[in-house]
Protein backbone atom coordinates (compact mmCIF):
# COMPACT_ATOMS: atom_id res chain seq x y z
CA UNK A 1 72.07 121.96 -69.18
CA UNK A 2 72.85 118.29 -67.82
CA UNK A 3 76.44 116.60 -67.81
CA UNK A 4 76.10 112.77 -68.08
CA UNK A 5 78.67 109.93 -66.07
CA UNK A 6 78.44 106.84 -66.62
CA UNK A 7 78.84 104.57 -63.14
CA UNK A 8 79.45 101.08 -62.23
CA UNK A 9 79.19 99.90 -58.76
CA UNK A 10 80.95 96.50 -58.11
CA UNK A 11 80.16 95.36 -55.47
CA UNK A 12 82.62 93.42 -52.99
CA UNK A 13 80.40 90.05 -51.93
CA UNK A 14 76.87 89.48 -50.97
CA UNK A 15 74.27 92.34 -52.27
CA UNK A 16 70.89 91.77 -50.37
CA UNK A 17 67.27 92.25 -52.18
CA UNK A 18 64.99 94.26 -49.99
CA UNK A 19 61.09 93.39 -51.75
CA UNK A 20 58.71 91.25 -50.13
CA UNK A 21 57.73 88.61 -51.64
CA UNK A 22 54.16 87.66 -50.24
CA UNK A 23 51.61 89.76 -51.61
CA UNK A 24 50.25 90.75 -47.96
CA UNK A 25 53.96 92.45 -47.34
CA UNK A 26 53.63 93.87 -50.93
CA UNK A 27 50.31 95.14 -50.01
CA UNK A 28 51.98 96.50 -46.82
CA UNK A 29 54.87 98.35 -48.25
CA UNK A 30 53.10 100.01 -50.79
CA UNK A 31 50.43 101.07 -48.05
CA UNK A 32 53.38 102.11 -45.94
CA UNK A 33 54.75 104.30 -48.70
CA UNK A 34 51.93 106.15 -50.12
CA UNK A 35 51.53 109.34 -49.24
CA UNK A 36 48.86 110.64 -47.16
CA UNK A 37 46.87 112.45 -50.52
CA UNK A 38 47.64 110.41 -53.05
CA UNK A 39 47.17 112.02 -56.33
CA UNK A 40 43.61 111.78 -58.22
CA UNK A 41 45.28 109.74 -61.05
CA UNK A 42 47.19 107.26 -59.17
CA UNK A 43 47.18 103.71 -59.81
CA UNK A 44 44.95 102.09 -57.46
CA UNK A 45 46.99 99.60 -54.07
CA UNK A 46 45.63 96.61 -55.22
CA UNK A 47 46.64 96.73 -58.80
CA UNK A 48 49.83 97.91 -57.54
CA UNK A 49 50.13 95.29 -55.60
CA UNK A 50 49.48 92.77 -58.16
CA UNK A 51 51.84 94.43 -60.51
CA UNK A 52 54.87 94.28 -57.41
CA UNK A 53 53.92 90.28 -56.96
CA UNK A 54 54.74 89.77 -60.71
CA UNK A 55 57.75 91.31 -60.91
CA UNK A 56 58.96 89.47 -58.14
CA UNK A 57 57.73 85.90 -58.93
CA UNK A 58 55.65 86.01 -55.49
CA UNK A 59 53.47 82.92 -55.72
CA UNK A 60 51.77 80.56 -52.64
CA UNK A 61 54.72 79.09 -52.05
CA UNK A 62 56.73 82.14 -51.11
CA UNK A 63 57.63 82.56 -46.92
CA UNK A 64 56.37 85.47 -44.98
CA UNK A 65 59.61 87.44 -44.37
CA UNK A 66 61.04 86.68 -47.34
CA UNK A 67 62.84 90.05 -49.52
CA UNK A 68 63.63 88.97 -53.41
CA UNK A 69 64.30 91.20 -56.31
CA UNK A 70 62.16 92.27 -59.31
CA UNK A 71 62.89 90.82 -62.58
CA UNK A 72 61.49 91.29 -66.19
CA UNK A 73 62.39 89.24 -69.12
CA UNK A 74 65.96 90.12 -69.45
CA UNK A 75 66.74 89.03 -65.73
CA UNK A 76 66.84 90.03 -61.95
CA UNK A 77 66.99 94.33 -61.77
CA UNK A 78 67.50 96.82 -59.59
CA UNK A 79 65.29 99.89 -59.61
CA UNK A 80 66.57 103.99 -60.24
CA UNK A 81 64.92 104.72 -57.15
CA UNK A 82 66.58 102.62 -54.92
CA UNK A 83 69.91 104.21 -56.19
CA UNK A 84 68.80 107.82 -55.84
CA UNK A 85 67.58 106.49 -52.15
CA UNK A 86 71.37 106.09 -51.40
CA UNK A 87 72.85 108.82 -53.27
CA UNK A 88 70.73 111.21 -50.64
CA UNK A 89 71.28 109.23 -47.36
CA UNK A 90 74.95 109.67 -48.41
CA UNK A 91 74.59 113.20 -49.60
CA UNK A 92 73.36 113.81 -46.14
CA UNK A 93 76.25 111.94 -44.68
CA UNK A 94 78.68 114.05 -46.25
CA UNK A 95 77.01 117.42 -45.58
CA UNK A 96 79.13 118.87 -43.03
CA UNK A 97 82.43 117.59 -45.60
CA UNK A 98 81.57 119.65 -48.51
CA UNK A 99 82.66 123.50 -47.56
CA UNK A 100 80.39 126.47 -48.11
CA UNK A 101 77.72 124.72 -49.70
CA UNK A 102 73.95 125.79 -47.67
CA UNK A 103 71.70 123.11 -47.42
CA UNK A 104 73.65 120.42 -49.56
CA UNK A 105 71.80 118.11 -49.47
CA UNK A 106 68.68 119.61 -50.44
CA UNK A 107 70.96 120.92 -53.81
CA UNK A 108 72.43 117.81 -54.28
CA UNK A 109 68.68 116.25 -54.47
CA UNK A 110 67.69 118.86 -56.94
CA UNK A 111 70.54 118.38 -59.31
CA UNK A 112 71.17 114.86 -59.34
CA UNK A 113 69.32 112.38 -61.12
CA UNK A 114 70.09 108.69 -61.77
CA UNK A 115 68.79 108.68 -65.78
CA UNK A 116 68.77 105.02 -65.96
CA UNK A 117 65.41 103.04 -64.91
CA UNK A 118 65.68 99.67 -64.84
CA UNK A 119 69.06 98.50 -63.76
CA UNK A 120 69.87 94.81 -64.83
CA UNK A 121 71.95 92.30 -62.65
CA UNK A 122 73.16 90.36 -64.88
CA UNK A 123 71.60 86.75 -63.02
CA UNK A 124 68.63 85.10 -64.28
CA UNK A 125 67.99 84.23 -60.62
CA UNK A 126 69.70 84.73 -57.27
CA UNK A 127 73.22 83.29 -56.36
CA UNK A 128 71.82 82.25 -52.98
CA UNK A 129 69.11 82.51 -50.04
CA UNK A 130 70.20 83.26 -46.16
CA UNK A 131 68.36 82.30 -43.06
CA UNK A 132 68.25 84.26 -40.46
CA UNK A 133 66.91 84.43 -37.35
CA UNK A 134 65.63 87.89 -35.86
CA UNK A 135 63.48 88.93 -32.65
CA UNK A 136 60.54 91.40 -33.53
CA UNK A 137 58.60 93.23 -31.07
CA UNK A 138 54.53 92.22 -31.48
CA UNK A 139 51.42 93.98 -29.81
CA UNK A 140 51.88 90.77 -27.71
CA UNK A 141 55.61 91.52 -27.05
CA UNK A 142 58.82 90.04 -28.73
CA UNK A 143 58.76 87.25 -30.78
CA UNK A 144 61.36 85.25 -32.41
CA UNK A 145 60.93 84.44 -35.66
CA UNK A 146 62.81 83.82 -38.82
CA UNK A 147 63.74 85.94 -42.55
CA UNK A 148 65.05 85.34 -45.90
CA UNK A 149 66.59 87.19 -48.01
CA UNK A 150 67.76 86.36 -51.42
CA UNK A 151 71.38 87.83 -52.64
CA UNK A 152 73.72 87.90 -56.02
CA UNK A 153 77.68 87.22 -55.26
CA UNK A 154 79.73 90.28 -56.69
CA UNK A 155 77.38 91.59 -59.13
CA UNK A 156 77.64 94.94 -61.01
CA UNK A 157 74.98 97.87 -61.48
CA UNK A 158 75.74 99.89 -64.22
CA UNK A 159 73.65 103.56 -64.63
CA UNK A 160 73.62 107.23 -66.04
CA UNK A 161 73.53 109.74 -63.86
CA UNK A 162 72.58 113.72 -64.77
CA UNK A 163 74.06 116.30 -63.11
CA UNK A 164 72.36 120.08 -63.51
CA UNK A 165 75.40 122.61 -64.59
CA UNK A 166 74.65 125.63 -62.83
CA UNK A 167 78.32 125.29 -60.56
CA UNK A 168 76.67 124.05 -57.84
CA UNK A 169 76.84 120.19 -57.67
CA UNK A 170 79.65 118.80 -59.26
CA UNK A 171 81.13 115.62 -60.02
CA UNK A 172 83.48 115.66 -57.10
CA UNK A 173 80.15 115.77 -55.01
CA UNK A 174 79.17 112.47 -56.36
CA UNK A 175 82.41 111.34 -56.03
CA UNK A 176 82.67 112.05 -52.56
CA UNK A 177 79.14 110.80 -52.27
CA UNK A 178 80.20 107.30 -53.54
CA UNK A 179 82.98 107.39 -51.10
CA UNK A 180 80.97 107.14 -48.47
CA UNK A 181 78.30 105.11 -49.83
CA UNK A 182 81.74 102.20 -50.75
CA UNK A 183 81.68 101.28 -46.87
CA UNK A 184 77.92 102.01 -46.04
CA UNK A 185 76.76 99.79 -48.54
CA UNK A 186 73.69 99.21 -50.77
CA UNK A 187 70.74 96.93 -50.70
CA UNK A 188 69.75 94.76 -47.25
CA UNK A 189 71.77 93.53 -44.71
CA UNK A 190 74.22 96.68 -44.82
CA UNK A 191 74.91 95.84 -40.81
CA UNK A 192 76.13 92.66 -41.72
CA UNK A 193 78.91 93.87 -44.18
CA UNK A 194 76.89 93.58 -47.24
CA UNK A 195 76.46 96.08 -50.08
CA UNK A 196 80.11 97.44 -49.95
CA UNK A 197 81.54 98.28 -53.78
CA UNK A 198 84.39 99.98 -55.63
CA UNK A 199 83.34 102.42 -57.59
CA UNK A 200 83.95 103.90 -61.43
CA UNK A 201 82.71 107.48 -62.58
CA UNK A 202 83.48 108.54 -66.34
CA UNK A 203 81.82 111.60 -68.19
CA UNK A 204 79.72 111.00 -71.00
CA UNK A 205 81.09 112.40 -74.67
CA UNK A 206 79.17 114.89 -75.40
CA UNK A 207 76.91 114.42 -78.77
């Protein structure tokens, strides 16, 4: 029913994290993100919140405007979602590239799933921190200001992704998918040249 790849992403130089980490931006995010009817069972914002703020070391000391990534015992991680976020901003991308396919991107959603969850760095911490400094428009007009955002030099993400096998979305797809997503980048600070990669797809053996 699914046929497993394994891909690696390297990345060419500076990958940018993209979580706050202050707990008010956490808090913000999250609120920013939740749908409008949250489900009856959902875990409530603040606990949410508190769970975000651990796994990104957010503490008193941490700068408003400051993006980090989440880490867990083995290291610094990126999350499935994130990668599925960019497989279907490039999916869309490459719509109009694809041939006969009706609403591609829409199938390509449906079929293509990034199996693995947590997906480690391979750094303890990050290489290094960059300052910049940004204008932002306030309810009292724009404001200069300053943000930080932590980065890795040249690391590699490693995942499984599932593709359904009904001869609709093939590997090619992701593959042309990737293509696109090489010069677009990944991660923050895509529109100053970060996030770019070489890519690697190989089928999983089948068991």
């Amino acid at each position: 029913m699914w046929k497993k790849y394994d891909v690696k992403l390297k990345m060419m130089g500076q990958f940018g994290a993209s979580i706050p980490k202050t707990k008010e931006e956490i808090v913000a995010m999250l609120a920013h993100r939740a749908p409008t009817r949250p489900p009856e069972d959902a875990t409530p914002l603040p606990e949410l919140a508190d769970q975000v703020a651990e796994e990104v070391g957010a503490d008193e000391e941490s700068l408003p405007g400051w993006a980090t990534f989440k880490r867990n015992g083995a290291g610094l991680y990126y999350e499935s979602r994130c990668v599925r976020g960019h497989l279907k901003d490039c999916a869309h991308q490459i719509a109009g590239m694809v041939g006969d396919i009706k609403n591609f991107r829409a199938k390509f959603v449906n079929r293509v799933y990034v199996e693995t969850e947590v997906i480690p760095l391979g750094k303890a911490e990050p290489d290094g921190m960059e300052k910049r400094f940004i204008q932002v428009m306030t309810r009292q007009g724009p404001r200069s200001t300053f943000k930080f955002i932590d980065y890795l030099e040249k690391p590699e993400l490693r995942f499984a992704v599932v593709i359904l096998e009904d001869s609709v979305i093939e590997r090619k797809h992701l593959e042309m998918a990737l293509n696109y997503g090489a010069i677009h980048g990944l991660g923050a600070e895509r529109s100053q040249g970060w996030g770019r990669y070489s890519w690697e797809v190989e089928e999983q053996a089948a068991k």
